[in-house]
Protein backbone atom coordinates (compact mmCIF):
# COMPACT_ATOMS: atom_id res chain seq x y z
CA UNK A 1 -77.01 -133.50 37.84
CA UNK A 2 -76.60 -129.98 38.45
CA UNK A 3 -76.06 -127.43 36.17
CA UNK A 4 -71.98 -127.12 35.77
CA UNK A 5 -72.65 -130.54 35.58
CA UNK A 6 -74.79 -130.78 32.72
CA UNK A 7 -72.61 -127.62 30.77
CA UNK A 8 -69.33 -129.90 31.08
CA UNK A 9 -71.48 -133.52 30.45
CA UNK A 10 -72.44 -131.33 26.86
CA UNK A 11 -68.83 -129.99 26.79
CA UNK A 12 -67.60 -133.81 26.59
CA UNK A 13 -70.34 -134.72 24.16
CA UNK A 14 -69.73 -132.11 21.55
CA UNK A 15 -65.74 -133.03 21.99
CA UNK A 16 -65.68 -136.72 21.56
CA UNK A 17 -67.81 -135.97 18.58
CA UNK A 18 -64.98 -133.24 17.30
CA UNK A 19 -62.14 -135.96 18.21
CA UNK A 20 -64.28 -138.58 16.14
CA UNK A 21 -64.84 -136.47 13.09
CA UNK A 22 -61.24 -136.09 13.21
CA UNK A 23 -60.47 -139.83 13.12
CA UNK A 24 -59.52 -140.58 16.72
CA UNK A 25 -60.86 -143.54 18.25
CA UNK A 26 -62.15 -142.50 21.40
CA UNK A 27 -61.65 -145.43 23.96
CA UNK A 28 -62.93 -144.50 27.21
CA UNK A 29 -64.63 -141.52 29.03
CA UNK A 30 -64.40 -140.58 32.49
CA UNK A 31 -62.11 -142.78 33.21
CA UNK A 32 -61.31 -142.86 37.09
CA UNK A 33 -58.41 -143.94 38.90
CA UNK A 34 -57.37 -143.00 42.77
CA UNK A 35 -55.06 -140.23 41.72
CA UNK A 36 -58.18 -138.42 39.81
CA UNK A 37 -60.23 -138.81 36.06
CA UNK A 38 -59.14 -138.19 32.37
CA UNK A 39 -62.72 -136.85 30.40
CA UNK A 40 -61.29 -138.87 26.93
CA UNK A 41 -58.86 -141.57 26.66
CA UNK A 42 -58.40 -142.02 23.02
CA UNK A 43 -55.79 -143.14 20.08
CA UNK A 44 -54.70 -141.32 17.02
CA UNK A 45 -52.93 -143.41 14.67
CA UNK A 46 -50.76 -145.48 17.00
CA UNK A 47 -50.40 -142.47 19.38
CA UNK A 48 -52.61 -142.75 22.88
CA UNK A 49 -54.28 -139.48 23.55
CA UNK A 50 -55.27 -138.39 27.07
CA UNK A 51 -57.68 -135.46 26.80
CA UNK A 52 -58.81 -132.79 28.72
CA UNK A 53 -61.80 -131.47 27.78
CA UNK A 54 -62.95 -127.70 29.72
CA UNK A 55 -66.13 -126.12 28.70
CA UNK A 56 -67.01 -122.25 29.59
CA UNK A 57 -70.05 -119.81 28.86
CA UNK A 58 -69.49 -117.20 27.26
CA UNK A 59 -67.97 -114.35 29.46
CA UNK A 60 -66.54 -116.72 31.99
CA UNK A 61 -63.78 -116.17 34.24
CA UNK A 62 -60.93 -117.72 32.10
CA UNK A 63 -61.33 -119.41 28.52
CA UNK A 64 -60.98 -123.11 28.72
CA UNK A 65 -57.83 -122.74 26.79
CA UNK A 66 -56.36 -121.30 29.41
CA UNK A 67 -57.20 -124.08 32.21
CA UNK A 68 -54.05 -126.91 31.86
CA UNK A 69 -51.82 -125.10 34.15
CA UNK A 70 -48.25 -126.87 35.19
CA UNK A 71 -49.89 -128.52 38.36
CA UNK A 72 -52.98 -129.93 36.14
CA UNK A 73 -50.54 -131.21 33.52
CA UNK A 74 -48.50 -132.58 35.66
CA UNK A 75 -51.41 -135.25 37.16
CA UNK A 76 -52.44 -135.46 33.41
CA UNK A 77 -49.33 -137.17 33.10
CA UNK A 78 -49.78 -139.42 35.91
CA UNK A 79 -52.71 -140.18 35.06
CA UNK A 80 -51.56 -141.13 31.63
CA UNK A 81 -49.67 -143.15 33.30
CA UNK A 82 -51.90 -145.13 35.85
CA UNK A 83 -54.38 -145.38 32.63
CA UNK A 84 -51.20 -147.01 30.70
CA UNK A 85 -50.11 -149.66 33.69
CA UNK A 86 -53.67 -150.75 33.92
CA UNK A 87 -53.74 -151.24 29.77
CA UNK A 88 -50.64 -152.41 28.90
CA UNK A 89 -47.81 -149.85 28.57
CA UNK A 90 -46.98 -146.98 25.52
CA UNK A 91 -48.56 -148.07 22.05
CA UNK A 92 -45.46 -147.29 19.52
CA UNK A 93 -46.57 -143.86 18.72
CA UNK A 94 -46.39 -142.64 22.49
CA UNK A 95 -48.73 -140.98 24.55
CA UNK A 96 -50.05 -137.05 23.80
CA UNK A 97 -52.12 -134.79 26.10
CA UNK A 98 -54.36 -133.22 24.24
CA UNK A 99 -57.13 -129.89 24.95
CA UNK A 100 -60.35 -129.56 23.42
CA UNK A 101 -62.12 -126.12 24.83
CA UNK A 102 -65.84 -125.31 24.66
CA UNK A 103 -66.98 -122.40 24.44
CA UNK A 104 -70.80 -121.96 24.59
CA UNK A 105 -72.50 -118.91 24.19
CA UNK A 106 -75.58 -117.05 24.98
CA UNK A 107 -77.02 -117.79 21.27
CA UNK A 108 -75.71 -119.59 18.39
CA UNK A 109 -73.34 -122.41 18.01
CA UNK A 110 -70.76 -123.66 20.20
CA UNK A 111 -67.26 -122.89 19.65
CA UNK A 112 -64.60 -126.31 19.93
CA UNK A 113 -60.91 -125.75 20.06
CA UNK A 114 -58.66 -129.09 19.77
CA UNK A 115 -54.71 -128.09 20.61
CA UNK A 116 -53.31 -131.30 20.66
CA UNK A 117 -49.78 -131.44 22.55
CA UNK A 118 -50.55 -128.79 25.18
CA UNK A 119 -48.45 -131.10 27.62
């Protein structure tokens, strides 16, 4: 694994843990479908989460934040929906696309952003 690799693999880690800690059931990572992957796949309450997760250094071209534009929410979506005809359709609380940015600096902690909704 190379670098980027490993910075978005830690990214992922320090998310699910965020979405846990926040009672959401994380179901699946890196799930992968023709039409692309979703990083978490995860329910809150009865609602089915799809989340993006984006990790940056510090001083990086864009903050993660800033990384679901219309085109990547739009396959979000389908993929939310490929994940959902594979699984069984809608729970009753709907589906939600959710962000979680990382934002890692130089020295000290990590900073985690969840912005649930973004989509």
């Amino acid at each position: 694994m190379n670098a980027r690799g490993a910075l978005g693999r830690y990214g992922e880690n320090l998310a699910a843990r965020r979405l846990t800690e926040a009672g959401i059931v994380i179901l699946e990572r890196n799930w992968r479908c023709r039409a692309g992957e979703i990083d978490v796949v995860a329910l809150d309450a009865d609602a089915l989460v799809v989340c993006e997760v984006k990790t940056r250094r510090t001083g990086a071209y864009e903050h993660p934040m800033a990384a679901v534009t219309p085109v990547k929410a739009e396959r979000l979506r389908r993929l939310a929906e490929c994940w959902l005809e594979r699984h069984g359709g809608p729970p009753p609380g709907g589906v939600r696309i959710d962000l979680v940015g990382v934002v890692v600096p130089d020295r000290g902690a990590p900073v985690v952003e969840h912005v649930k909704g973004v989509a």
